[in-house]
Structure formats: structure tokens, C-alpha cells
PDB file of N, CA and C in Angstrom:
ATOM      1  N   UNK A   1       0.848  -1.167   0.000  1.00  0.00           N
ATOM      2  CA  UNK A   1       0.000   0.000   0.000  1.00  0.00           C
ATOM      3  C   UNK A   1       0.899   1.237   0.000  1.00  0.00           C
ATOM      4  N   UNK A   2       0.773   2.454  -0.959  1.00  0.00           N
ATOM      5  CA  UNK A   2       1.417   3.415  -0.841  1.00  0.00           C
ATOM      6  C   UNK A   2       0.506   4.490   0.151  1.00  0.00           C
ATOM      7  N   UNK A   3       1.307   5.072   0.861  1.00  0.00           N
ATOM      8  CA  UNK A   3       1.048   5.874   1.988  1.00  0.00           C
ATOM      9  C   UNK A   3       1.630   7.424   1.584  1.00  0.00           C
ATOM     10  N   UNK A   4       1.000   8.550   1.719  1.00  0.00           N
ATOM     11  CA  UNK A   4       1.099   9.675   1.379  1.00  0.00           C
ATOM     12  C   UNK A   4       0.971  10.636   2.448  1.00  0.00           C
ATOM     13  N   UNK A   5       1.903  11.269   3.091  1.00  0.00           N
ATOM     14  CA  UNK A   5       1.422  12.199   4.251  1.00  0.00           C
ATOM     15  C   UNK A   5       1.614  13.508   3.792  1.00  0.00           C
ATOM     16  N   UNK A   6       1.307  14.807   3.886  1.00  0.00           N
ATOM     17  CA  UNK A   6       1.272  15.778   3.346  1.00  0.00           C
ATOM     18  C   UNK A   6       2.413  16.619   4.580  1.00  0.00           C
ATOM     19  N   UNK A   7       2.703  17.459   3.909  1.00  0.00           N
ATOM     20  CA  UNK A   7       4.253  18.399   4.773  1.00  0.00           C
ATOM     21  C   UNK A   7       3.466  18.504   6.185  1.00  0.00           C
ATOM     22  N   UNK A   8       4.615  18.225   7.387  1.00  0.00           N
ATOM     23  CA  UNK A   8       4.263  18.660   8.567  1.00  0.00           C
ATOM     24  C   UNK A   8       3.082  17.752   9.178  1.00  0.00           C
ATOM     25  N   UNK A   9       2.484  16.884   8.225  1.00  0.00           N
ATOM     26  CA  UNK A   9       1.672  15.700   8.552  1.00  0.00           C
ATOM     27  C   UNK A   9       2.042  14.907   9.759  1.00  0.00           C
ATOM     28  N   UNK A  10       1.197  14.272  10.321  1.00  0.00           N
ATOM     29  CA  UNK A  10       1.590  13.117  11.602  1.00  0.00           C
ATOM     30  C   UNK A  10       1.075  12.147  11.159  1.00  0.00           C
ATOM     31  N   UNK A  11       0.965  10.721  11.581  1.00  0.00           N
ATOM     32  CA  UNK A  11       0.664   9.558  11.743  1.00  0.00           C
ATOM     33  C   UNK A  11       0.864   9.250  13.010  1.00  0.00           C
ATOM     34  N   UNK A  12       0.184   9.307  14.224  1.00  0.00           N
ATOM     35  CA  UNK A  12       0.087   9.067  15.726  1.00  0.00           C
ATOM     36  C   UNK A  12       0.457   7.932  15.863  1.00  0.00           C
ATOM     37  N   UNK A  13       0.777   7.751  17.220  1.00  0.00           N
ATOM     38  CA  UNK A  13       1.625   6.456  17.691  1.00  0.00           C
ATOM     39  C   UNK A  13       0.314   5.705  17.536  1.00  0.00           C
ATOM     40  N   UNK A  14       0.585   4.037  16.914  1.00  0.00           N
ATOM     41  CA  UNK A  14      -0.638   3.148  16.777  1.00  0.00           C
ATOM     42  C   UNK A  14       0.191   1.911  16.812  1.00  0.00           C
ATOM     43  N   UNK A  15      -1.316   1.081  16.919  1.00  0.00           N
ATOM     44  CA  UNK A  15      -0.346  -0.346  16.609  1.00  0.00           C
ATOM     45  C   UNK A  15      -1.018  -1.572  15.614  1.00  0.00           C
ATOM     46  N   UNK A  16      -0.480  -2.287  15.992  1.00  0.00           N
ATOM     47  CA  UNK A  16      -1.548  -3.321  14.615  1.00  0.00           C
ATOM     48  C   UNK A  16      -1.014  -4.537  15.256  1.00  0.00           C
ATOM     49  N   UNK A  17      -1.938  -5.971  14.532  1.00  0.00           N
ATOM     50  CA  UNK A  17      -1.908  -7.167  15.388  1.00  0.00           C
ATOM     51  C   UNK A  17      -0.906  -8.277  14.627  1.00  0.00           C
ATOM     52  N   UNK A  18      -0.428  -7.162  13.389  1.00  0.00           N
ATOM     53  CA  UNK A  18       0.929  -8.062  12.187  1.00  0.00           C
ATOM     54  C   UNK A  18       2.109  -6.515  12.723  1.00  0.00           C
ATOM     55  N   UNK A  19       2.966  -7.770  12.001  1.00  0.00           N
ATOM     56  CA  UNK A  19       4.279  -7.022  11.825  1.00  0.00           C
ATOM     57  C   UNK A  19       4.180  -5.543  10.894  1.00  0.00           C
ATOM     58  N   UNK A  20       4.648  -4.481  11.437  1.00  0.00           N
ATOM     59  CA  UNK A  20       4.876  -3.482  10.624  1.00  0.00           C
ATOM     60  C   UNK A  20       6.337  -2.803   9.381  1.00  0.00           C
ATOM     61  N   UNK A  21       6.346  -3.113   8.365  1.00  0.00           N
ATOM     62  CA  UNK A  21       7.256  -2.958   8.197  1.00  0.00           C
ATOM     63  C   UNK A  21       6.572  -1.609   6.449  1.00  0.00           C
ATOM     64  N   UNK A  22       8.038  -0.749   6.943  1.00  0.00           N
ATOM     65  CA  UNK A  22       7.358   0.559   5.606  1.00  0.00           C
ATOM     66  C   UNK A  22       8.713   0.858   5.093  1.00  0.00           C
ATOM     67  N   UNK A  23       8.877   0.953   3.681  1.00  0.00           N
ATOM     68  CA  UNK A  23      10.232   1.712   2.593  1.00  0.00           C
ATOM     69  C   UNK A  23      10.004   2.683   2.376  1.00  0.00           C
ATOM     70  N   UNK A  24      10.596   4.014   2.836  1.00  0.00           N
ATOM     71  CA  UNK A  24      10.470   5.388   2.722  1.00  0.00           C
ATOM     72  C   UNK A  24      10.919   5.781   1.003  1.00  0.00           C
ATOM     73  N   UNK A  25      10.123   6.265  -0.040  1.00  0.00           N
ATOM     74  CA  UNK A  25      10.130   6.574  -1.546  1.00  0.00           C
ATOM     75  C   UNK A  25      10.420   7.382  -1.653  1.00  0.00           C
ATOM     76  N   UNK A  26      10.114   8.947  -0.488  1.00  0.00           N
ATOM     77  CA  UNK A  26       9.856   9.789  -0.523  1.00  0.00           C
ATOM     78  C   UNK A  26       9.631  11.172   0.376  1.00  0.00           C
ATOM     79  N   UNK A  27      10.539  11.937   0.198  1.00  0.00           N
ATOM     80  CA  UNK A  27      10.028  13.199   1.508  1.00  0.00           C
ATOM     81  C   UNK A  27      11.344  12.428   2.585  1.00  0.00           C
ATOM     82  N   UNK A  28      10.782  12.718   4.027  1.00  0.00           N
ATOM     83  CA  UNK A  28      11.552  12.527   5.012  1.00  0.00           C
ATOM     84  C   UNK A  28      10.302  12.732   5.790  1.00  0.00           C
ATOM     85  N   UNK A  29      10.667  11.917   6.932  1.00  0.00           N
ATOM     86  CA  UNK A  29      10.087  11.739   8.623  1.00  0.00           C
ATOM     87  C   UNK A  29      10.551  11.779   9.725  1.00  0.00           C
ATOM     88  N   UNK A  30      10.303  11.877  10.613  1.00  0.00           N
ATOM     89  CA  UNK A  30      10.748  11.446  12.373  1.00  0.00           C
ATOM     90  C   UNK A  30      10.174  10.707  12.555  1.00  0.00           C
ATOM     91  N   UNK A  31      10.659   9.117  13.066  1.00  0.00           N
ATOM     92  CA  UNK A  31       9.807   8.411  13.363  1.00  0.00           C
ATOM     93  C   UNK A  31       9.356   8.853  15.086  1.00  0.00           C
ATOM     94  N   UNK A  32       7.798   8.148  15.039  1.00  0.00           N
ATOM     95  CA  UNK A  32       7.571   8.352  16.749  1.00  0.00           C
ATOM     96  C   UNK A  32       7.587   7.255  17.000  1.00  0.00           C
ATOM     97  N   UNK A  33       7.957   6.370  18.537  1.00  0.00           N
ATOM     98  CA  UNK A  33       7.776   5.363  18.757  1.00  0.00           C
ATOM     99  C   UNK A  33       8.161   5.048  20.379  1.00  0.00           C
ATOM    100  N   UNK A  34       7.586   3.777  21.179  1.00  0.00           N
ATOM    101  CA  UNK A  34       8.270   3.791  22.512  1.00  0.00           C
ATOM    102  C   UNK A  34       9.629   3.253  22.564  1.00  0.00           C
ATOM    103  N   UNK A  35      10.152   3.159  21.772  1.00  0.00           N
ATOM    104  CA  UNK A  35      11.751   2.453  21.798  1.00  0.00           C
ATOM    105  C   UNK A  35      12.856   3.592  21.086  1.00  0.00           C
ATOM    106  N   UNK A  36      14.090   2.985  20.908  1.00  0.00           N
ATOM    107  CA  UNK A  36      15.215   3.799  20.639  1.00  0.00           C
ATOM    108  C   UNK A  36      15.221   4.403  19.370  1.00  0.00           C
ATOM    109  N   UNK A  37      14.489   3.934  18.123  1.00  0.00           N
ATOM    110  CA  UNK A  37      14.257   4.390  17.109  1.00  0.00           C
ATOM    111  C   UNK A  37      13.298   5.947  16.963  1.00  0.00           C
ATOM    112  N   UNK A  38      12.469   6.636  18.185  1.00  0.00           N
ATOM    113  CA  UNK A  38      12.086   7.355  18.579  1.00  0.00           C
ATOM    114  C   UNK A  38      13.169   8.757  18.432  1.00  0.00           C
ATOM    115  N   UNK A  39      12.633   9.525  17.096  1.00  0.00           N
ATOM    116  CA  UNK A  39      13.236  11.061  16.886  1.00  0.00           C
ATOM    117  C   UNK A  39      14.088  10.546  15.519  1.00  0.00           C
ATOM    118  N   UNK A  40      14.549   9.546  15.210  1.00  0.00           N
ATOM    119  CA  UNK A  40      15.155   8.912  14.227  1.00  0.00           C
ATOM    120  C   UNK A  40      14.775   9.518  12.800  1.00  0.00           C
ATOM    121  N   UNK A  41      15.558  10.457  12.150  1.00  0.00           N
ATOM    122  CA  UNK A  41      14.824  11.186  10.762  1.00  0.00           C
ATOM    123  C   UNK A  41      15.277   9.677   9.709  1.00  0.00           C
ATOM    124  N   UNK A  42      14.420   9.471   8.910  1.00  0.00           N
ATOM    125  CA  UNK A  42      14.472   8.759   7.549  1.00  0.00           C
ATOM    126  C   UNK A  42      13.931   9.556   6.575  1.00  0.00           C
ATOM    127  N   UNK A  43      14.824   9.100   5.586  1.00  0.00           N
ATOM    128  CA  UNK A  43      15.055   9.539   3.978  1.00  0.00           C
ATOM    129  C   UNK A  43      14.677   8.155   3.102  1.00  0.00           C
ATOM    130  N   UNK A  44      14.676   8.786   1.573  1.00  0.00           N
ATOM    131  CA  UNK A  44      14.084   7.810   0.775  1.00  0.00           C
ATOM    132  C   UNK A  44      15.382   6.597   0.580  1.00  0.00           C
ATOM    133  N   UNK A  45      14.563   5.535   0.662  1.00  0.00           N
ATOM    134  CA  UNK A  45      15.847   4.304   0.972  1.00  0.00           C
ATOM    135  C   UNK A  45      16.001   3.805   2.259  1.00  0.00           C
ATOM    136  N   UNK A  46      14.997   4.958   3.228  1.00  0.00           N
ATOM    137  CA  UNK A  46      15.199   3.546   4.480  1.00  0.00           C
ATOM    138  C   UNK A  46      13.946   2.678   4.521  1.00  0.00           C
ATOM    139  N   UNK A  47      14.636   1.612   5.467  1.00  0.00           N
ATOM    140  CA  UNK A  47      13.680   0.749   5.604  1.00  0.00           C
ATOM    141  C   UNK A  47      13.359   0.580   7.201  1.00  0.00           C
ATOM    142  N   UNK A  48      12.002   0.865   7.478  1.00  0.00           N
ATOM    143  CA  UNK A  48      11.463   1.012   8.748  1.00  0.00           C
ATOM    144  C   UNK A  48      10.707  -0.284   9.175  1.00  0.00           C
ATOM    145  N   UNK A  49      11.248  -1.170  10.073  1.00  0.00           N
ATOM    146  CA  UNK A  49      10.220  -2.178  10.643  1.00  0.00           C
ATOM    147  C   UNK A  49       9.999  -2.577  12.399  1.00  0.00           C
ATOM    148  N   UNK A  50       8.680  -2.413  12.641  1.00  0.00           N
ATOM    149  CA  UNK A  50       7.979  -2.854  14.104  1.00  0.00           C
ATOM    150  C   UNK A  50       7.628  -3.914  14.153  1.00  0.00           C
ATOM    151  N   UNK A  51       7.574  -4.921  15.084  1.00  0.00           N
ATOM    152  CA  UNK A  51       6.745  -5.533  15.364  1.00  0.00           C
ATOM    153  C   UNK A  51       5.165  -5.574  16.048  1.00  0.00           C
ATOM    154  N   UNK A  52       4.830  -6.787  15.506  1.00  0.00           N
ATOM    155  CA  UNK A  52       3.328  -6.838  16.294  1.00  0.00           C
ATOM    156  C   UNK A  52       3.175  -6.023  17.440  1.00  0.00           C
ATOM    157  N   UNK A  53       2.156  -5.177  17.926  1.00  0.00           N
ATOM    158  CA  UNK A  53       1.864  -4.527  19.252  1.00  0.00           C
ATOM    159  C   UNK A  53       2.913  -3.650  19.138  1.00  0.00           C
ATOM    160  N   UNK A  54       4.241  -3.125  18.662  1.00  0.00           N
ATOM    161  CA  UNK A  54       5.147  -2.246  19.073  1.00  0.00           C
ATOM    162  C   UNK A  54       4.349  -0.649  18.704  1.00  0.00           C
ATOM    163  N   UNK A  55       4.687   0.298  19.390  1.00  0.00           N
ATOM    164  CA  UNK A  55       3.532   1.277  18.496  1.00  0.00           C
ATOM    165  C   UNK A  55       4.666   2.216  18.330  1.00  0.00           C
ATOM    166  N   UNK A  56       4.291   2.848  17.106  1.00  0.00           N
ATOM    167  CA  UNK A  56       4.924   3.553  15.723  1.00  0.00           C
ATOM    168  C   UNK A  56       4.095   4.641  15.010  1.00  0.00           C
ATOM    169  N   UNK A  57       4.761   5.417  14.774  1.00  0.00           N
ATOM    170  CA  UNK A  57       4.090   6.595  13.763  1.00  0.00           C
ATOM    171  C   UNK A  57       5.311   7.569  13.136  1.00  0.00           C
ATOM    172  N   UNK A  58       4.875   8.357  12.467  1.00  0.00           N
ATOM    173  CA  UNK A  58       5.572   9.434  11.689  1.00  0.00           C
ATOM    174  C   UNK A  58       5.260  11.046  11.821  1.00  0.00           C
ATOM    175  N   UNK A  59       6.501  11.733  11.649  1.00  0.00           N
ATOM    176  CA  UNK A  59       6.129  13.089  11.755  1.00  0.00           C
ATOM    177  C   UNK A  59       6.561  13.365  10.567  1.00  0.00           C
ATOM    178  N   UNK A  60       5.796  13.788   8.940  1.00  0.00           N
ATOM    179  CA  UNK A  60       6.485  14.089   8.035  1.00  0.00           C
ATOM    180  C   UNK A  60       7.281  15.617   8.308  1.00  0.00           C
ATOM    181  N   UNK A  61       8.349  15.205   7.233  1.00  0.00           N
ATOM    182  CA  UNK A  61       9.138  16.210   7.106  1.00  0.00           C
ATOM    183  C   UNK A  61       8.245  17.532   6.140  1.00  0.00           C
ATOM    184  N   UNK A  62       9.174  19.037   6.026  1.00  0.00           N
ATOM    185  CA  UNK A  62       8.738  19.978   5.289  1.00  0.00           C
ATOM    186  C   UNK A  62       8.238  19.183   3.473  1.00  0.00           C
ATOM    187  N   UNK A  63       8.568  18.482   3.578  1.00  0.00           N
ATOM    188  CA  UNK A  63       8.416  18.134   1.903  1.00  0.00           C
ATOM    189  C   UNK A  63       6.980  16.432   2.061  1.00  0.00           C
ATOM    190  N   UNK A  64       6.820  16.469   3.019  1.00  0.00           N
ATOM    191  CA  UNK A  64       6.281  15.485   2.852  1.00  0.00           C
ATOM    192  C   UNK A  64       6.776  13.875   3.621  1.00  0.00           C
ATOM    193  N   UNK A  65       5.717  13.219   3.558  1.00  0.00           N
ATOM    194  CA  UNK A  65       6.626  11.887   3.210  1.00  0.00           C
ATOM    195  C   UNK A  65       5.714  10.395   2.863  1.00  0.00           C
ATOM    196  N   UNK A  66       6.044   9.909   1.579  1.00  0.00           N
ATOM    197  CA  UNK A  66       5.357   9.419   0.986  1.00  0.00           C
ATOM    198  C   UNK A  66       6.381   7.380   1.492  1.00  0.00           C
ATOM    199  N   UNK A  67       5.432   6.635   1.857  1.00  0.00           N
ATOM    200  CA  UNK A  67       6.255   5.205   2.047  1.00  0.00           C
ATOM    201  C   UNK A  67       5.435   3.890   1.322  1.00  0.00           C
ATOM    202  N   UNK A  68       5.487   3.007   1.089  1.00  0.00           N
ATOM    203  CA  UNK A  68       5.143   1.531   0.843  1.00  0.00           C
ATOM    204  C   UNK A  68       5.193   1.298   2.403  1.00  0.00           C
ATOM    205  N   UNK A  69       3.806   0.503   2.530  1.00  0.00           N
ATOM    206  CA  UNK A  69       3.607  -0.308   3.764  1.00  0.00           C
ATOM    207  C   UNK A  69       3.464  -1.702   3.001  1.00  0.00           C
ATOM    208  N   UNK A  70       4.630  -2.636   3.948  1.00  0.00           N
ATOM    209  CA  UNK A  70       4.241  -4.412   3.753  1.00  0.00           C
ATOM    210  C   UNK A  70       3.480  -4.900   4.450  1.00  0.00           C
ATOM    211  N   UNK A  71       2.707  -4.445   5.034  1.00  0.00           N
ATOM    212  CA  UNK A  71       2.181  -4.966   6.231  1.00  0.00           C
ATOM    213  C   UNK A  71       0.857  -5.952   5.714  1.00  0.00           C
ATOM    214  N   UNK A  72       1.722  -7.185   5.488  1.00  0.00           N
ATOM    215  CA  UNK A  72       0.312  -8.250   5.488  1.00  0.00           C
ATOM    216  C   UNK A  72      -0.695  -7.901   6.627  1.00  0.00           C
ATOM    217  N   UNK A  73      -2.534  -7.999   6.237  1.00  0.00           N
ATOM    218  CA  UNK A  73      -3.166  -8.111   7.192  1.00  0.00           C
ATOM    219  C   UNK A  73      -4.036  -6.963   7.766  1.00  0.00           C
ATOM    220  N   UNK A  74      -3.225  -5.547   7.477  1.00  0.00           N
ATOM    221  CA  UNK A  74      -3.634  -4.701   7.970  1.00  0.00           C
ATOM    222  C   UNK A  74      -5.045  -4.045   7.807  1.00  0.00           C
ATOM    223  N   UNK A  75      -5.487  -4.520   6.159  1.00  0.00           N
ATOM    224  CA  UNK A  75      -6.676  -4.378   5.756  1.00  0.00           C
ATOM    225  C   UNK A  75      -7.026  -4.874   5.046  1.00  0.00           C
ATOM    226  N   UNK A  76      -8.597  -4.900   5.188  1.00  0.00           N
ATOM    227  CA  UNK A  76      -8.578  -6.301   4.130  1.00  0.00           C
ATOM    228  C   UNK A  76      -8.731  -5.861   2.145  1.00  0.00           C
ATOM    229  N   UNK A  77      -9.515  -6.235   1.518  1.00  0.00           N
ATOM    230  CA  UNK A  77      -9.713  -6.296   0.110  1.00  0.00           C
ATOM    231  C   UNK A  77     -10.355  -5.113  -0.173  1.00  0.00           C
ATOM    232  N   UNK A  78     -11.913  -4.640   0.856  1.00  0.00           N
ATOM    233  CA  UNK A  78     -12.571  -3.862   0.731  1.00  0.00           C
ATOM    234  C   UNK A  78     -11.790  -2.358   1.154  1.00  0.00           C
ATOM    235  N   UNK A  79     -11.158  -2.558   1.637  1.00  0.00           N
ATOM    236  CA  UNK A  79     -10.302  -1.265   2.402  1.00  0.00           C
ATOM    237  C   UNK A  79     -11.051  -0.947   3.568  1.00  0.00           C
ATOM    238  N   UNK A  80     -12.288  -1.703   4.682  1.00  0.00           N
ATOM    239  CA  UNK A  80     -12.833  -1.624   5.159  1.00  0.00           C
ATOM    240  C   UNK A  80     -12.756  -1.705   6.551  1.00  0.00           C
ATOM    241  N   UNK A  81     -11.874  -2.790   6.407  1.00  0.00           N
ATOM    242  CA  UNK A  81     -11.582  -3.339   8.123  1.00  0.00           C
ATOM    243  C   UNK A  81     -10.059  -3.316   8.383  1.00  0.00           C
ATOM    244  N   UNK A  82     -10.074  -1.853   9.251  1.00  0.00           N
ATOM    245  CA  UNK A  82      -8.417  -2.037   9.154  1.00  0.00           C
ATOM    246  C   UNK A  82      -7.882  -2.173  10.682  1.00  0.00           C
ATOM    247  N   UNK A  83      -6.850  -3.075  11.012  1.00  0.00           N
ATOM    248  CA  UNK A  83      -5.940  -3.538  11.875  1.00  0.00           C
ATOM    249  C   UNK A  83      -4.908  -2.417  12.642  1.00  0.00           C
ATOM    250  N   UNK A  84      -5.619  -1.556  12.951  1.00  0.00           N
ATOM    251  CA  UNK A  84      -5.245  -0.374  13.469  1.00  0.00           C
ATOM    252  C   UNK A  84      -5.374   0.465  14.474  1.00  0.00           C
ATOM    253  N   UNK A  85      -4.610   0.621  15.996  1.00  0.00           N
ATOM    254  CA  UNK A  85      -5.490   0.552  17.123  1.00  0.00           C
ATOM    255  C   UNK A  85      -4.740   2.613  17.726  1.00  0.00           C
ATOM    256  N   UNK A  86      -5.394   2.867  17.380  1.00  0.00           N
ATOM    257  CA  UNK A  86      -4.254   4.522  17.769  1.00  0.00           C
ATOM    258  C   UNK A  86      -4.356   4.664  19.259  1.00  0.00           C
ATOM    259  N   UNK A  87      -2.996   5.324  19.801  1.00  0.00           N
ATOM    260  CA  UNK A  87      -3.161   5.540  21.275  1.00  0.00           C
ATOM    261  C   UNK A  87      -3.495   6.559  21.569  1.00  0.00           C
TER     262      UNK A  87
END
């Protein structure tokens, strides 16, 4: 799934009941998170991965920041039911 955040955008700390894993394409972020990766800026070419229950989010950068999520599971076919619990 491609993911699009607009400049200065957030994605709040959340979690999900699969593994999280996202390839930054685009823009730059801060990741948010409860572990050491927390304030961590990524550029296009990194590769960001959580596990199950770990909770994670993004602060886009001035330009944006656009990623690929792998995350088997997270939603289904309809785009309806999504695996997504925000704190």
C-alpha cells in the first residue's frame, strides 16, 4: 500500500496485530515510537520495521513523506476493516 502524508503531517503512535514494516520513496520523517528508534529522521531508501503490538508513527518532514507499507493483514480487500489501534 502506498502511503502519502502531506508536509508537517503526523501519523500518531498506533499499533496493529501483524508485523509493521514501511520503505520510505519519498520526503523525510521522524519516526515516533516507545523504543530507541524514537526522533530517528528517515530519507528515501530507508527501511522502517515494528513488530506486532510495538507502536509507531511518523512526523512528516517539510516536503512530505510518501512510504510503501508491507504490512500483510492490515486491511482487508474492501479497504474496510483495518488492523489499526491509535493511542
Amino acid at each position: 500500500m502506498l502511503v502519502k502524508v502531506e508536509a508537517g503531517g503526523k501519523i500518531p503512535l498506533h499499533v496493529h496485530k501483524v508485523d509493521a514494516e514501511m520503505y520510505i520513496v519519498g520526503g523525510s520523517a521522524i519516526v515516533l515510537s516507545d523504543d530507541e528508534t524514537n526522533g530517528t529522521l528517515v530519507n528515501p531508501g530507508a527501511r522502517v520495521m515494528f513488530k506486532k503490538n510495538e507502536s509507531h508513527g511518523f512526523e512528516a518532514g517539510p516536503e512530505g513523506l510518501v512510504f510503501v507499507s508491507f504490512n500483510g493483514g492490515i486491511v482487508d480487500f474492501q479497504d474496510t476493516n483495518w488492523d489499526i489501534s491509535f493511542h
